[in-house]
Protein backbone atom coordinates (compact mmCIF):
# COMPACT_ATOMS: atom_id res chain seq x y z
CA UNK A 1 125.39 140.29 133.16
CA UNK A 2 122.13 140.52 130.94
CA UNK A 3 119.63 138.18 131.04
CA UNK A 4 118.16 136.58 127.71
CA UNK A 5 114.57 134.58 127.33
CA UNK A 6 115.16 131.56 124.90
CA UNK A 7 113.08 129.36 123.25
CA UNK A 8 114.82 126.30 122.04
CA UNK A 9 114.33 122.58 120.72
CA UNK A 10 115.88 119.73 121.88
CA UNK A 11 118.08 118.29 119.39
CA UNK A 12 118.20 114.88 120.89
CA UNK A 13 114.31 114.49 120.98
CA UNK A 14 112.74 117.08 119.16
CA UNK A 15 110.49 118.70 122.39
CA UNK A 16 110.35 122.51 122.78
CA UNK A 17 112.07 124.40 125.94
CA UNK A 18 111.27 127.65 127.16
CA UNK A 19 113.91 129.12 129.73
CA UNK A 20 116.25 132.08 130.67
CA UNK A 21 119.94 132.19 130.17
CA UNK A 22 122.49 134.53 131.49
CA UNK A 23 124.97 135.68 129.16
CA UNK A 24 127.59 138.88 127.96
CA UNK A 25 125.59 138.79 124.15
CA UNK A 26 123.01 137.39 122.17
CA UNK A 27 125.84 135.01 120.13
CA UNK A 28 127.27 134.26 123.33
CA UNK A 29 123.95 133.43 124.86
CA UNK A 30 123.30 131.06 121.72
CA UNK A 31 125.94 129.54 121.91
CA UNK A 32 125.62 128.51 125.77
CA UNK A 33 121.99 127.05 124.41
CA UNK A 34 123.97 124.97 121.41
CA UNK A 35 126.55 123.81 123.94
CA UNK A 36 123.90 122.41 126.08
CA UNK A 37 121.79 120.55 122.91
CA UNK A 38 119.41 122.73 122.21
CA UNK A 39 118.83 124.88 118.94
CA UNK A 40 117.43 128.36 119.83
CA UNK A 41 114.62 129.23 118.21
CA UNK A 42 114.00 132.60 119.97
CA UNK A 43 115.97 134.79 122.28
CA UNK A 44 114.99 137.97 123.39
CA UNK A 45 116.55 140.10 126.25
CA UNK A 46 115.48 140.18 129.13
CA UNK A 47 114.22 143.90 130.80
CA UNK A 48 114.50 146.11 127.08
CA UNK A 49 113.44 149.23 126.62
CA UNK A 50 109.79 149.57 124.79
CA UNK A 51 110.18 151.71 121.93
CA UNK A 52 109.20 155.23 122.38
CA UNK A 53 105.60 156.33 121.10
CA UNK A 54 104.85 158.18 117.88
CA UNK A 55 103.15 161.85 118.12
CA UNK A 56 101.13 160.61 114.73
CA UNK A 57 98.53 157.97 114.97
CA UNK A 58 99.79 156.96 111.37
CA UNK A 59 103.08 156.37 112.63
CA UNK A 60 102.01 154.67 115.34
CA UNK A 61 99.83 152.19 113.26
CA UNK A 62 102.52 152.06 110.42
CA UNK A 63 105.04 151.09 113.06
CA UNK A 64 102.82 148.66 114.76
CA UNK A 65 102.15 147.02 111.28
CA UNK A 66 105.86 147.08 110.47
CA UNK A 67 106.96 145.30 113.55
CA UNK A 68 103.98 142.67 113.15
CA UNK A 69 105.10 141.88 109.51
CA UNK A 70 108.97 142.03 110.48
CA UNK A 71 107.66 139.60 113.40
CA UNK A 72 105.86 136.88 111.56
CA UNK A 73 108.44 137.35 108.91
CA UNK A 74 110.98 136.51 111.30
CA UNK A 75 108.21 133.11 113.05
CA UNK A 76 106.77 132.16 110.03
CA UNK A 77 109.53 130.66 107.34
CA UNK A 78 107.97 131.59 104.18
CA UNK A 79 105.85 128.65 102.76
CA UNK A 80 106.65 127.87 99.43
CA UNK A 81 103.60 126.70 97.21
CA UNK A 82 103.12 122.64 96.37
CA UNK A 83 102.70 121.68 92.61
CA UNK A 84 99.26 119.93 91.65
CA UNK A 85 99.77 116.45 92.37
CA UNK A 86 96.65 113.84 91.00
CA UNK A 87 96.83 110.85 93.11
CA UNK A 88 99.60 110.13 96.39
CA UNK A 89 102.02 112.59 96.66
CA UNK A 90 104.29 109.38 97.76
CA UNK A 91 103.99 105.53 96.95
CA UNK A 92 103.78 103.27 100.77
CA UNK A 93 107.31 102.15 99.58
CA UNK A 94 108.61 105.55 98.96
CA UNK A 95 107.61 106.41 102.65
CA UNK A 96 108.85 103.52 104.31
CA UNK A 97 111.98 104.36 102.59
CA UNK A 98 111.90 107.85 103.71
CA UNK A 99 111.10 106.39 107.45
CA UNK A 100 113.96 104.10 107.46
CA UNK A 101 116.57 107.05 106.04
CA UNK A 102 115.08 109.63 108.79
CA UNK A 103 115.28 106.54 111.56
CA UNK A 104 118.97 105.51 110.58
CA UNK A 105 119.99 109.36 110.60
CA UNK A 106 118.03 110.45 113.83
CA UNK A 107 119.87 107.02 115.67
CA UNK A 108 123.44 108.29 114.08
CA UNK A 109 123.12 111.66 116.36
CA UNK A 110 121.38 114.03 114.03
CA UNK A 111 119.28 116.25 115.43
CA UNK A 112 115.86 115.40 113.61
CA UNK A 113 115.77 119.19 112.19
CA UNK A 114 118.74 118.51 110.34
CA UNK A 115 117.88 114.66 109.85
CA UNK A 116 114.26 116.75 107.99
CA UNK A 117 116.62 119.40 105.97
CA UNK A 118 119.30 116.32 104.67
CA UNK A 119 116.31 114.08 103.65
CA UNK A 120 114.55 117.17 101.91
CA UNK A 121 117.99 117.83 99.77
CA UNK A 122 118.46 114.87 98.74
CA UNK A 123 114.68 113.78 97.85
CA UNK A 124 113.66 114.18 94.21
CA UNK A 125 109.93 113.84 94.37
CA UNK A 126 109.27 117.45 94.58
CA UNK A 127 105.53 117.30 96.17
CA UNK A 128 107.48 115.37 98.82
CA UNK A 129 110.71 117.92 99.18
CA UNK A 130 107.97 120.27 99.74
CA UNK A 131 106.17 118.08 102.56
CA UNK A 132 109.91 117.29 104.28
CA UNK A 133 110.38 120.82 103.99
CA UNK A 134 107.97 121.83 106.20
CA UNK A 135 107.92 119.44 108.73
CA UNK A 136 111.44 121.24 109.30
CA UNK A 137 110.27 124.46 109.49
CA UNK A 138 107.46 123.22 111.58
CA UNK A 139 110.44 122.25 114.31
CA UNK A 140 112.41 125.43 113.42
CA UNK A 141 109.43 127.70 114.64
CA UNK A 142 108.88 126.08 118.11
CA UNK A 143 106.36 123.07 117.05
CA UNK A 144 107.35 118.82 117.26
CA UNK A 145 108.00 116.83 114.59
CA UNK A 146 104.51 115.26 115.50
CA UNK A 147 102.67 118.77 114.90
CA UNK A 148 104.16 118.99 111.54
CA UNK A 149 103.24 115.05 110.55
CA UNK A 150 99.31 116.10 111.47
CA UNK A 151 99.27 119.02 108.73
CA UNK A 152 99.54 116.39 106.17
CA UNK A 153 96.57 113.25 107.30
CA UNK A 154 96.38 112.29 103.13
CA UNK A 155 100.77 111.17 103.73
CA UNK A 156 100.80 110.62 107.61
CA UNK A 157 97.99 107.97 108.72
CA UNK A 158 96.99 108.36 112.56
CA UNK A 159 99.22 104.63 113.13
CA UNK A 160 102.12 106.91 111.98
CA UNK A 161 101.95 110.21 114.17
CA UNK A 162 100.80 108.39 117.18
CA UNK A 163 103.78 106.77 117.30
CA UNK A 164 105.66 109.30 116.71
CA UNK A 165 104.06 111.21 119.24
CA UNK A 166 104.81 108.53 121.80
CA UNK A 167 108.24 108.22 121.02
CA UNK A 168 108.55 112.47 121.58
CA UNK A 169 106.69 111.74 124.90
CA UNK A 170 109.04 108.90 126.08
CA UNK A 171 112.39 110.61 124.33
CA UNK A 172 113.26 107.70 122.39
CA UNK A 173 112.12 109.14 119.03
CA UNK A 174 115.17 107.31 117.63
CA UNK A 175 113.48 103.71 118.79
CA UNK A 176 110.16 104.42 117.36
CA UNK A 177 111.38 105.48 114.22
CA UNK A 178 113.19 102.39 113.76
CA UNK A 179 110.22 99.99 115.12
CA UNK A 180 107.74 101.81 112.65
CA UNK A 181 110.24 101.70 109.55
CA UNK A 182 110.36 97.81 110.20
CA UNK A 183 106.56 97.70 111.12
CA UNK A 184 105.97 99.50 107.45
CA UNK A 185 108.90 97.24 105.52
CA UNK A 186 107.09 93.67 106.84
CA UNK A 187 103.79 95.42 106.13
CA UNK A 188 104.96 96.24 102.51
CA UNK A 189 106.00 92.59 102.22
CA UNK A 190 103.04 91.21 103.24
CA UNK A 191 100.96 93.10 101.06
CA UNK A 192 103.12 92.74 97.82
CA UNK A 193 102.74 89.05 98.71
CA UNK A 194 98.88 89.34 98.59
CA UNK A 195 99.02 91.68 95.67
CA UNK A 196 101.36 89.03 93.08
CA UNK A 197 98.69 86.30 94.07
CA UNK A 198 96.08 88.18 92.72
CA UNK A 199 98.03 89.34 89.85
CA UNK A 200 97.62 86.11 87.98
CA UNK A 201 94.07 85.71 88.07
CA UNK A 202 93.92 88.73 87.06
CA UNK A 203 95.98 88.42 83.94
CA UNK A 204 94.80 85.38 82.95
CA UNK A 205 91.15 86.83 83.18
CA UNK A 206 92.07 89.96 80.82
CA UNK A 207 93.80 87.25 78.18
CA UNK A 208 90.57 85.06 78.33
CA UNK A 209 87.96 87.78 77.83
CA UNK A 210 90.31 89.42 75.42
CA UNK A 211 90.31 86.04 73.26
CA UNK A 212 86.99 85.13 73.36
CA UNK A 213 86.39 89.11 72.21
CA UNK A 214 88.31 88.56 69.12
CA UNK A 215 86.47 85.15 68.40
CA UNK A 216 83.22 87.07 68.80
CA UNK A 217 83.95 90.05 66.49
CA UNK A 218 85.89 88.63 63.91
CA UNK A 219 85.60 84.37 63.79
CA UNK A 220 81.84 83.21 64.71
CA UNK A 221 80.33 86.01 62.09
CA UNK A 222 82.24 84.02 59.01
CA UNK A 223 80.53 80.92 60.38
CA UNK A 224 77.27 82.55 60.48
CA UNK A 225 77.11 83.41 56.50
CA UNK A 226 78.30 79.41 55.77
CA UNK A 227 75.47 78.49 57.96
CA UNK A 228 72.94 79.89 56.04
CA UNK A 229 73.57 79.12 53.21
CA UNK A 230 74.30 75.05 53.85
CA UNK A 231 71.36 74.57 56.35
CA UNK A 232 68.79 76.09 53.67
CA UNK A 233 66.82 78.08 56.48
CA UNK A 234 66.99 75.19 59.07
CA UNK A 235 66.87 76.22 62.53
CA UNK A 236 70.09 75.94 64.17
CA UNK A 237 70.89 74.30 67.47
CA UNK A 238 70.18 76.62 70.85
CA UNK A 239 73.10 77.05 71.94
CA UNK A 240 74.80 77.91 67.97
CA UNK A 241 71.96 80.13 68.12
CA UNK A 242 72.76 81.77 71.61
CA UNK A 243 76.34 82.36 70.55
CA UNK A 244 75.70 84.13 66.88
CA UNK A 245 73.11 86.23 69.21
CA UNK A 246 76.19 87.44 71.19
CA UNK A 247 78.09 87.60 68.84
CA UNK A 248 76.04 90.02 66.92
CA UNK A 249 75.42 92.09 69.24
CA UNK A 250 79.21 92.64 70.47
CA UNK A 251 80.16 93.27 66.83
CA UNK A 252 77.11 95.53 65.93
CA UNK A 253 77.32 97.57 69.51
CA UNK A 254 80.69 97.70 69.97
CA UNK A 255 80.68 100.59 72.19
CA UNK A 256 77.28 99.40 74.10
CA UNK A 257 79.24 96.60 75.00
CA UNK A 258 82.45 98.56 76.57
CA UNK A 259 79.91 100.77 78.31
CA UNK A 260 78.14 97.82 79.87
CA UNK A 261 81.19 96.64 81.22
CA UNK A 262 82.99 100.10 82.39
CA UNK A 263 78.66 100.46 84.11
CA UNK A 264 79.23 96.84 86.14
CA UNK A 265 82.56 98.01 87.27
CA UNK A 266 80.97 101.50 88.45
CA UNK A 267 78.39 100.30 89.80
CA UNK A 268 80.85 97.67 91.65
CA UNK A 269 82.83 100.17 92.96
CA UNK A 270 79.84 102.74 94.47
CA UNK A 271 78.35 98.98 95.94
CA UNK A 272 81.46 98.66 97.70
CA UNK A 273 81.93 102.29 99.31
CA UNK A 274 78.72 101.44 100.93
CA UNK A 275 78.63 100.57 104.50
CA UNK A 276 76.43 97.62 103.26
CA UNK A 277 78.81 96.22 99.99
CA UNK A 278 81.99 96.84 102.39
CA UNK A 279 80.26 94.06 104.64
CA UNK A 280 79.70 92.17 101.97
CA UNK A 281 82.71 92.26 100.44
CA UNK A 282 84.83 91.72 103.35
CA UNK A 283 82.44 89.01 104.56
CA UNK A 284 82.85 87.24 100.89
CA UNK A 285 86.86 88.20 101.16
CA UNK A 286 87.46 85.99 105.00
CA UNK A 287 84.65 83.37 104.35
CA UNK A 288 85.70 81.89 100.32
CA UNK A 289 87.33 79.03 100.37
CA UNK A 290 91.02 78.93 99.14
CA UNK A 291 91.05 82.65 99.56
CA UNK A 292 89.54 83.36 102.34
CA UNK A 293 92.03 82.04 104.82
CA UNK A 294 94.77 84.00 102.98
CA UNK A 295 92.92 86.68 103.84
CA UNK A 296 91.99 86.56 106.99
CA UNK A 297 95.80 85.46 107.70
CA UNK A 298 96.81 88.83 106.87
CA UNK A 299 94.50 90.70 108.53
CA UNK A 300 95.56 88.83 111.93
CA UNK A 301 99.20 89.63 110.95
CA UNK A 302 98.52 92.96 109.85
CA UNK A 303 96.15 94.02 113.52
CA UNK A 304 99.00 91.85 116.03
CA UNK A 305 102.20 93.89 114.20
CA UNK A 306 100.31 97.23 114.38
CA UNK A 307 98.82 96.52 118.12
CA UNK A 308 102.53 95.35 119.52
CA UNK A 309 104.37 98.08 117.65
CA UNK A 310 102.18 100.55 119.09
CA UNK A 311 102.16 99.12 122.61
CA UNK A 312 106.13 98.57 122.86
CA UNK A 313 106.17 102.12 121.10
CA UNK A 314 104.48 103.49 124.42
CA UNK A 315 101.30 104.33 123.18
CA UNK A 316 97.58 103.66 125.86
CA UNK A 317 96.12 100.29 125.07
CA UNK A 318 93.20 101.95 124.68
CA UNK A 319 94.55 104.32 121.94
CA UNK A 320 95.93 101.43 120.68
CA UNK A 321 92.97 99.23 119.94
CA UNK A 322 91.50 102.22 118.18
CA UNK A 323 94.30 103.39 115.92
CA UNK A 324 94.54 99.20 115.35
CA UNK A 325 91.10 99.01 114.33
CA UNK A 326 91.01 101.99 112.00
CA UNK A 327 93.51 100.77 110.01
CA UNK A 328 92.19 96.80 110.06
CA UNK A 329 91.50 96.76 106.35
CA UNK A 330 88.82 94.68 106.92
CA UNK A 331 85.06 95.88 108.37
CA UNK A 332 84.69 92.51 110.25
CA UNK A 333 87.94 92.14 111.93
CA UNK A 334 87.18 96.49 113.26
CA UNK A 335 83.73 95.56 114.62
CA UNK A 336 85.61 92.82 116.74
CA UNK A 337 88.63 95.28 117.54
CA UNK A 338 85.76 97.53 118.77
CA UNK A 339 84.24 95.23 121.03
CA UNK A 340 87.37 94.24 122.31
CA UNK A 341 87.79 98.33 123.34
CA UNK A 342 84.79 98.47 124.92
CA UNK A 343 85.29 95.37 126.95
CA UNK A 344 88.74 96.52 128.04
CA UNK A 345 87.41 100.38 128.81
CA UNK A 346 85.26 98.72 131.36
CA UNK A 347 88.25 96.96 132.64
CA UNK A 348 88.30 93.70 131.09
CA UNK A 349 91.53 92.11 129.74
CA UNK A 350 92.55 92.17 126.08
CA UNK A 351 92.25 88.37 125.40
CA UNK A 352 88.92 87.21 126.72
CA UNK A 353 86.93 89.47 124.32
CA UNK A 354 89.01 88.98 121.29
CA UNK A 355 88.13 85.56 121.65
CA UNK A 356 84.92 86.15 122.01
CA UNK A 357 84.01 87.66 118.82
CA UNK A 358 84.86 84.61 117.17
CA UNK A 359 87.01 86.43 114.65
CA UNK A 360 90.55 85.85 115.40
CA UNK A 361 91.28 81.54 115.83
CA UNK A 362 91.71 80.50 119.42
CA UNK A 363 95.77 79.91 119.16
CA UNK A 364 95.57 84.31 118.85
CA UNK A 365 93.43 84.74 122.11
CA UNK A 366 95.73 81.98 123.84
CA UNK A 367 98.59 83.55 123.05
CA UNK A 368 97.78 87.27 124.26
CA UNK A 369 96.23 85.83 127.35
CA UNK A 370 99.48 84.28 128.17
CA UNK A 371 101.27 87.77 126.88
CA UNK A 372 99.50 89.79 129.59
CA UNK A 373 99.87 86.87 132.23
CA UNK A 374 103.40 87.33 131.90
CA UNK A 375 103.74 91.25 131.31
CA UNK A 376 105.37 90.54 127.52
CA UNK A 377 102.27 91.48 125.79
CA UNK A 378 104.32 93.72 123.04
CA UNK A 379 106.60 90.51 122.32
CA UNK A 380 104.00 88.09 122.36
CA UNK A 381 102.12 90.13 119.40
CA UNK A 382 105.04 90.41 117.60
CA UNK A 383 105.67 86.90 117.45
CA UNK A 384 101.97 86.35 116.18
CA UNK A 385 102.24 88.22 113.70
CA UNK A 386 105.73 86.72 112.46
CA UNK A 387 103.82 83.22 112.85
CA UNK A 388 100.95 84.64 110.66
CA UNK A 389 102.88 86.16 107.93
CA UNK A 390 104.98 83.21 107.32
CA UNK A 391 101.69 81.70 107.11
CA UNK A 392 100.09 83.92 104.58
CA UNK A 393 104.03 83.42 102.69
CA UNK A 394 102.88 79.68 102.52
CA UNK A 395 99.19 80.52 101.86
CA UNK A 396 100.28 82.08 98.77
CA UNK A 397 102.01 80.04 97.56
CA UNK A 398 99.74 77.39 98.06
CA UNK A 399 96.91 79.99 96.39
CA UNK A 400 99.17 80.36 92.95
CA UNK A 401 99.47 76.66 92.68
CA UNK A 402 95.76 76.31 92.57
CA UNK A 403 95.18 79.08 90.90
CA UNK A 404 96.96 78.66 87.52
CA UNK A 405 95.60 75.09 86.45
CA UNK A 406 91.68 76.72 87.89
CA UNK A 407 92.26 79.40 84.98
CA UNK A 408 93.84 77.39 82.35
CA UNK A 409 90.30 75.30 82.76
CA UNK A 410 88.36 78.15 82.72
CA UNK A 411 89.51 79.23 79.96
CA UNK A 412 89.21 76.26 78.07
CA UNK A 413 85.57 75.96 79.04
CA UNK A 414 84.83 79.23 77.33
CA UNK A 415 86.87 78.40 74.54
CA UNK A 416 85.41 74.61 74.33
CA UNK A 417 81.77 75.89 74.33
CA UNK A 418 82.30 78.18 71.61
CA UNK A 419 83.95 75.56 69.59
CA UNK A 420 80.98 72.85 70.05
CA UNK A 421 78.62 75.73 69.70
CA UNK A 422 80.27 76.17 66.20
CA UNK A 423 80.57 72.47 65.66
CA UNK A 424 77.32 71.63 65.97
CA UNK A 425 75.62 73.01 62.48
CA UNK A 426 78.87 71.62 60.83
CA UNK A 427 77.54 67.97 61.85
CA UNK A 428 74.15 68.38 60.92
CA UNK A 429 75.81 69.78 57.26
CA UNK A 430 77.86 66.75 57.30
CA UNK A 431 74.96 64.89 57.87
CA UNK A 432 72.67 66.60 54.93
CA UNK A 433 76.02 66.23 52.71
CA UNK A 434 76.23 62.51 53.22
């Protein structure tokens, strides 16, 4: 009976297979290889003739090019081209979506090739259809679902296909995909949490500075004419003065005064790519009162969900820590996660060093010391970091209490020195009247 070479992929975990298989024909022989769960992605029999030389060197090197192109035509699924995309191809929510969808079908008994193609027909983002795409025809041509997440880093973070490469390693793909769609949901909580208690501030900033623009260019330049003419030339008082000043010079340099602002934010933003203004700012971010501890709340969260995920997901401690502190958010809180590597490369434990960097509060460090006493560390993190986020669910709530009657002040500050600033000459014509 003839003897075929296969190259297959496991359907239940994704992993290549190399092999030989005895069988009467190639459909026969294929379907042995789908009987046994895998999905042949080569097969070639075994001991066949090499085809017979060409006289011509022409027809030897047209042959040899013709059987190279009908080979990598047959390997290589032809790619089809992305669209220009400006900005993510997909939102954090759209992929934790797509995570949970690919984790629910991969833990119904889908192969995760045809988990890939079901998720790429149904998907409407078409940069993304694209992506899904080929991270199936990365499987179908021999390669993991891991090797296909690492030719997109910009969609895939290294948290994401470490995981997923663990979960290949271990064969419980299914598992890891569900841990890291729940690890991304929380995540997505958390931060939308952060993000609405910022949002006020924010909006109550724009109204401010967009009323006090309007009394600038259009209100305080009618009380400048009356001035002058009631006060006779009299000086007016500093701070009247200071305010016409302003005034004058946001209504005469309109676009001066857009430019100086769209500058400070510019030169904000390059401060803050700098390895110097990302200290900073972080520093300000974990040390300001009322904010600060919000903050830093969520960074704890956000570095004891990613650290036990990864650990109960299989992956080194070592590699761990790393992947944990690249994706800390914060430049403080990776400095710490990096001395906490070293110390444990040397062969320290994981909560003596946290503790000392005086980063993370000493319930953290307590808790992960009695983690690895007791061989729960995964657990243990996990339950941190549900303790933390309910905190930071409290903290903002706290935050938005404080924050609205701080801005409705503020405001009325700006607006109450403009008004006395403008009420001021009125007395003194009062007083000249009387």
């Amino acid at each position: 009976m003839p003897k075929f070479s296969y190259t297959a992929i496991e359907t239940s975990s994704g992993k290549e297979k190399k092999g030989s298989i005895e069988s009467s024909n190639t459909e026969q022989a294929a379907n042995q290889l789908k009987a046994m769960g895998l999905h042949p992605t080569g097969l070639v029999a075994e001991g066949a003739a090499p085809a017979k030389k060409e006289t011509s060197k022409a027809r030897s090197s047209s042959g040899a090019a013709a059987a190279l192109a009908s080979a990598s035509s047959k390997t290589e699924p032809a790619k089809k081209k992305a669209p220009f995309v400006i900005g993510r191809v997909i939102s954090p929510a759209g992929l934790t979506v797509f995570t949970r969808q690919l984790s629910t079908l991969v833990n119904a008994g889908m192969p995760i090739m045809r988990s890939l193609e079901t998720l790429a027909r149904q998907e409407r983002n078409l940069p993304f259809k694209l992506v899904v795409e080929s991270l199936a025809d990365s499987i179908r041509s021999g390669g993991n679902f891991s090797d296909g997440l690492l030719q997109h880093p910009k969609i895939f973070d290294r948290l994401y296909v470490n995981m997923i490469k663990a979960g290949e390693a271990g064969g419980v793909l299914g598992t890891v995909l569900q841990r890291l769609s729940v690890f991304m949901e929380k995540a997505q909580k958390i931060k939308g949490k952060v993000k609405s208690a910022m949002t006020y501030p924010v909006i109550i900033g724009m109204v401010a500075v967009a009323i006090v623009s309007a009394l600038m260019v259009f209100v305080i330049p009618k009380f400048q004419g009356i001035f002058q003419s009631m006060l006779k030339g009299k000086p007016l008082p500093p701070l009247t003065q200071y305010v016409l000043n302003l005034s004058n010079f946001i209504k005469d340099h309109v676009l001066a005064s857009i430019g100086i602002i769209v500058g400070v934010w510019i030169l904000f933003v390059a401060f803050k790519r700098t390895k110097f203004g990302t200290k900073v700012i972080d520093w300000i971010l974990i040390k300001t009162p009322a904010i600060g501890p919000l903050f830093l709340k969520a960074a704890i969260g956000r570095f004891t969900r990613t650290f036990g995920t990864l650990l109960a997901s299989g992956v080194p401690i070592l590699q761990a820590l790393i992947i944990t502190r690249d994706t800390s958010g914060n430049v403080h809180v990776a400095a710490a996660l990096n001395a906490v590597h070293d110390r444990v490369k040397e062969g320290d434990n994981v909560a003596k060093p946290l503790a000392a960097t005086k980063v993370f509060p000493n319930m953290v460090s307590s808790m992960i010391e009695v983690g690895e006493e007791t061989g729960a560390l995964p657990d243990m993190l996990n339950r941190i970091a549900d303790t933390y986020d309910d905190e930071v669910d409290n903290a903002v709530a706290g935050l938005t209490s404080i924050i609205e009657p701080i801005m409705i002040v503020f405001m009325a500050v700006v607006v109450g020195i403009i008004v006395i600033a403008l009420f001021l000459p009125i007395i003194e014509i009062i007083k000249n009247l009387s």
